[in-house]
Protein backbone atom coordinates (compact mmCIF):
# COMPACT_ATOMS: atom_id res chain seq x y z
CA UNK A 1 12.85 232.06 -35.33
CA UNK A 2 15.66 232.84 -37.48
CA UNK A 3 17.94 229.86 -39.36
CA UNK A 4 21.23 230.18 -40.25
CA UNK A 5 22.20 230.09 -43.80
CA UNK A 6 23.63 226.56 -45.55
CA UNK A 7 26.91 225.88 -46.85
CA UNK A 8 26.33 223.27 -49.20
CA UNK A 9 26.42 222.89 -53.11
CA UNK A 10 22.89 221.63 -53.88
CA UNK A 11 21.93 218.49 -55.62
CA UNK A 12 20.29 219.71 -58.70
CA UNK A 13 17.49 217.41 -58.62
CA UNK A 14 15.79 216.10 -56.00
CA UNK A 15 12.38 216.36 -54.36
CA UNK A 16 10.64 215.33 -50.93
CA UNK A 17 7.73 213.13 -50.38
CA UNK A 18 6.04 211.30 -48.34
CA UNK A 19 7.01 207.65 -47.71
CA UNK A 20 5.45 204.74 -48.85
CA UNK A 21 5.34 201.11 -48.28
CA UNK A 22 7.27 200.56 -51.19
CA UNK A 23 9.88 202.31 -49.84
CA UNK A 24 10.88 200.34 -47.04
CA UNK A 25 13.40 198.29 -48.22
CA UNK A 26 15.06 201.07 -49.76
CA UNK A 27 14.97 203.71 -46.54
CA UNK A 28 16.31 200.43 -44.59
CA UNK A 29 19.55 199.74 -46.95
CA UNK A 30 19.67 203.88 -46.65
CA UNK A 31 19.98 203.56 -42.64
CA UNK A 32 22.25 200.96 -42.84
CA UNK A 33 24.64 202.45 -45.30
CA UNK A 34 24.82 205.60 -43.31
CA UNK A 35 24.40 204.75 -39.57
CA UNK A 36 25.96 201.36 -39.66
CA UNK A 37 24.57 198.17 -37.91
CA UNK A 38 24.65 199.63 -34.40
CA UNK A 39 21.52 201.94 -35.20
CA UNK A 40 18.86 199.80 -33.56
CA UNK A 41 20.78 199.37 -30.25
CA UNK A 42 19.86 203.28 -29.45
CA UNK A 43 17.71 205.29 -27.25
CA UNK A 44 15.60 206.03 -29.03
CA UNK A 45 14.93 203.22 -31.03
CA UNK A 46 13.10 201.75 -28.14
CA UNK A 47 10.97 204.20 -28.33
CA UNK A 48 10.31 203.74 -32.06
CA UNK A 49 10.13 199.38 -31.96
CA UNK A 50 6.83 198.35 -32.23
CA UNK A 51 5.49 201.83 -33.45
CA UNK A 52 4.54 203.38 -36.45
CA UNK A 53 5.80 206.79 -37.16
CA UNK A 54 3.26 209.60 -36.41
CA UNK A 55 0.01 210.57 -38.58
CA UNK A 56 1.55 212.40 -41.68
CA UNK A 57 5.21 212.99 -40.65
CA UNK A 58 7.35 210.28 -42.34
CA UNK A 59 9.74 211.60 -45.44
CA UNK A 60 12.00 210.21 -47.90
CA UNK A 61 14.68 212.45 -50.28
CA UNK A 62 14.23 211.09 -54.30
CA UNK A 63 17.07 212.17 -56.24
CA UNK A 64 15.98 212.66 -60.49
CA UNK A 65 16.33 208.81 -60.97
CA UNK A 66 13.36 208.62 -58.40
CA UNK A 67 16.45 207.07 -56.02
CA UNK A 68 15.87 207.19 -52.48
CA UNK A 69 18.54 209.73 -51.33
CA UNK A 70 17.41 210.80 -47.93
CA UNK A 71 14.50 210.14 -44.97
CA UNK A 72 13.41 211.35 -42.09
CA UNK A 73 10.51 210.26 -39.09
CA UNK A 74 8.50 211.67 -36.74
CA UNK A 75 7.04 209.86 -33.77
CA UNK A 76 4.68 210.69 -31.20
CA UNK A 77 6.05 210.64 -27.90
CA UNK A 78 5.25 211.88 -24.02
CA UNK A 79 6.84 212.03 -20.69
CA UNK A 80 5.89 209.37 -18.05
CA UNK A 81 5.51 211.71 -15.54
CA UNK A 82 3.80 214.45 -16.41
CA UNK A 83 3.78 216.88 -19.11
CA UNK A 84 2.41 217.31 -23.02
CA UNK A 85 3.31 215.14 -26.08
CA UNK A 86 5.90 215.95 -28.15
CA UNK A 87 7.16 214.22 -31.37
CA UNK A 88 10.88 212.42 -31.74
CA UNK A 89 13.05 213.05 -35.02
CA UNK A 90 14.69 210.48 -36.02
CA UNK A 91 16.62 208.96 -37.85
CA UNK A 92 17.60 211.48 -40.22
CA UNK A 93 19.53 210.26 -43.60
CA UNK A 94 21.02 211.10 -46.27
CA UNK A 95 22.76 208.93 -48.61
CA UNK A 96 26.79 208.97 -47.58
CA UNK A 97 27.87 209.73 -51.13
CA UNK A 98 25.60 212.92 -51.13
CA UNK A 99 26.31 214.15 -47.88
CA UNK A 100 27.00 218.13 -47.57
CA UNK A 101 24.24 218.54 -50.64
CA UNK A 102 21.56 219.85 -48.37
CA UNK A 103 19.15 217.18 -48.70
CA UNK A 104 19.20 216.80 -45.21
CA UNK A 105 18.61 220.41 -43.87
CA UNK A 106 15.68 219.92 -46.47
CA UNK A 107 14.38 217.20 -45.18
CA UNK A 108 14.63 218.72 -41.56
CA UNK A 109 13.05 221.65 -42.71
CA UNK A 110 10.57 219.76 -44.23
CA UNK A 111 9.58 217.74 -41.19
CA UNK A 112 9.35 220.80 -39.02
CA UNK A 113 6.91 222.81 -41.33
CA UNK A 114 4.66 219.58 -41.55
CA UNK A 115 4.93 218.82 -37.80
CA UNK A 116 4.03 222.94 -37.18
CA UNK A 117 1.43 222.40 -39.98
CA UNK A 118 -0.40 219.49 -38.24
CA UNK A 119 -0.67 221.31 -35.32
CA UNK A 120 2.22 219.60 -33.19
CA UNK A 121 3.85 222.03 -30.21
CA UNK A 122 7.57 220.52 -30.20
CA UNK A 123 9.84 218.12 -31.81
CA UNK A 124 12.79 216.24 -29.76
CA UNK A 125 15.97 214.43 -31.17
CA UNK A 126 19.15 213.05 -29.84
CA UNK A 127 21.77 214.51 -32.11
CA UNK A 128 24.87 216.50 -32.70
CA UNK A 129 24.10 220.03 -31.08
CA UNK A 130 25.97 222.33 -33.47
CA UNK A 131 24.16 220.96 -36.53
CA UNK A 132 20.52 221.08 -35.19
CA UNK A 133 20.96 224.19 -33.76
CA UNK A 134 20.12 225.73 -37.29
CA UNK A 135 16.86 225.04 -37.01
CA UNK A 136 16.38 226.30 -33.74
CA UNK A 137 16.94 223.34 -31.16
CA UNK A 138 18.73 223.38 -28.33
CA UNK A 139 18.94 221.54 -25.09
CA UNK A 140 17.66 224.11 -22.91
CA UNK A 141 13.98 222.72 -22.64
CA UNK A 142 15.10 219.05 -21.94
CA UNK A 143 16.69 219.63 -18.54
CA UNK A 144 13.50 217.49 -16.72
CA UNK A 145 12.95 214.96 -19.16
CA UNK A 146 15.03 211.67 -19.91
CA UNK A 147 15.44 209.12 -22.78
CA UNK A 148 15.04 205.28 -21.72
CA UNK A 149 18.31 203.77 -21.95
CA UNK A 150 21.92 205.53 -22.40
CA UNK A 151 22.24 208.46 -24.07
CA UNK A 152 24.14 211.18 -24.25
CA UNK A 153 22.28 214.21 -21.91
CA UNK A 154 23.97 217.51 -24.23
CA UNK A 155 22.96 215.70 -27.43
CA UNK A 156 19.21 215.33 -26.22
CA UNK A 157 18.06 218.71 -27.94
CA UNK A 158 14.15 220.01 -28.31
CA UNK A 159 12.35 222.66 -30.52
CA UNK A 160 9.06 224.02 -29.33
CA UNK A 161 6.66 224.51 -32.43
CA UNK A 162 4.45 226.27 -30.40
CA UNK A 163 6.29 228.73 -27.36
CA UNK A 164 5.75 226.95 -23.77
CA UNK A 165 4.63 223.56 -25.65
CA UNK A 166 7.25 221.99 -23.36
CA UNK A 167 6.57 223.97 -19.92
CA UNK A 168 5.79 221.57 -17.29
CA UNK A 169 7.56 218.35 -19.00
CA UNK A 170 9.21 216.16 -16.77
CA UNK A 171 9.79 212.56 -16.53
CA UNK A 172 11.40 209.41 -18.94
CA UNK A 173 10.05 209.84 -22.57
CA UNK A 174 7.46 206.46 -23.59
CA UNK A 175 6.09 206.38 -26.86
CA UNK A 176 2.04 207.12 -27.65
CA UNK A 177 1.96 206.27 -31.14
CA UNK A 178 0.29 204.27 -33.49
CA UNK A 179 1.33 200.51 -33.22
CA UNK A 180 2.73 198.52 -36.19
CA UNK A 181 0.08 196.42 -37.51
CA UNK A 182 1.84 193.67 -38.95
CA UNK A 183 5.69 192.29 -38.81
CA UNK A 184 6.69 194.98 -41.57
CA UNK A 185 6.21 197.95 -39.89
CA UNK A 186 7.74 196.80 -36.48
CA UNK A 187 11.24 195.23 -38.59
CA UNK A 188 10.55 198.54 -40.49
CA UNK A 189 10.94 201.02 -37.81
């Protein structure tokens, strides 16, 4: 799979990792300041409420301060109906001021090496088509499946890790992961 080519002007400093507790409260304020309030009435935020994200796949952006820049999630998901589990992206963030720096198309890339790494066969998101499509997704293997709750059908957009992963899919998406084990990790999510 081939990825078009960034235009940004990189931060000079930054590196990812993976999250920790203690960055909660920061990767909140983070969502807040760059999604707004209305964030937690999506789609797919049902399916992350109550969850933890899955095994391995949750990121965060430090800038040289050690600043919390940028994050991104993975969570395990499958189709009611029928069909294999997939992961969900989301939400992916990047600090407003920094925006256009290419911390997120290195947290995205990020993500999707881990997710192929950990033996995962396909990654879905609900996001802006033209901008995902970079790292190779595309609505053309979400035709059968669904999102509970509104959403918008041409920004519901897949990635197979692994080719077919997604054959045979069908059905509304419920989530499969982990639960939150106490009151942080479910206000957390």
């Amino acid at each position: 799979m081939e990825f078009q080519q960034d235009n940004f002007a990189p931060v000079a400093d930054f590196v990812i990792a993976v999250e920790a507790a203690t960055d909660i409260a920061a990767r909140e304020a983070l969502l807040d300041r760059a999604m707004g309030s209305g964030r937690k009435r999506k789609s797919s935020e049902k399916l992350r409420r109550g969850r933890r994200p899955s095994e391995g796949l949750a990121f965060v952006a430090r800038d040289a301060n050690g600043s919390l820049v940028g994050t991104v999630r993975l969570w395990d998901v499958s189709a009611r109906e029928g069909g294999p589990a997939a992961l969900l992206l989301g939400p992916l963030a990047v600090d407003p001021a920094l925006k256009s720096a290419g911390i997120g198309s290195k947290l995205m890339r990020h993500a999707i090496d881990e997710a192929r790494r950990l033996g995962h066969g396909a990654i879905l998101l609900v996001g802006d088509a033209p901008y995902y499509a970079r790292f190779g997704f595309c609505a053309d293997r979400t035709g059968e499946l669904s999102m509970p709750g509104p959403y918008e059908r041409d920004r519901f957009l897949a990635l197979e890790l692994v080719p077919g992963a997604l054959d045979g899919a069908h059905g509304v998406l419920r989530a499969t992961g982990r639960k939150a084990k106490s009151a942080l990790f479910a206000r957390a999510a």
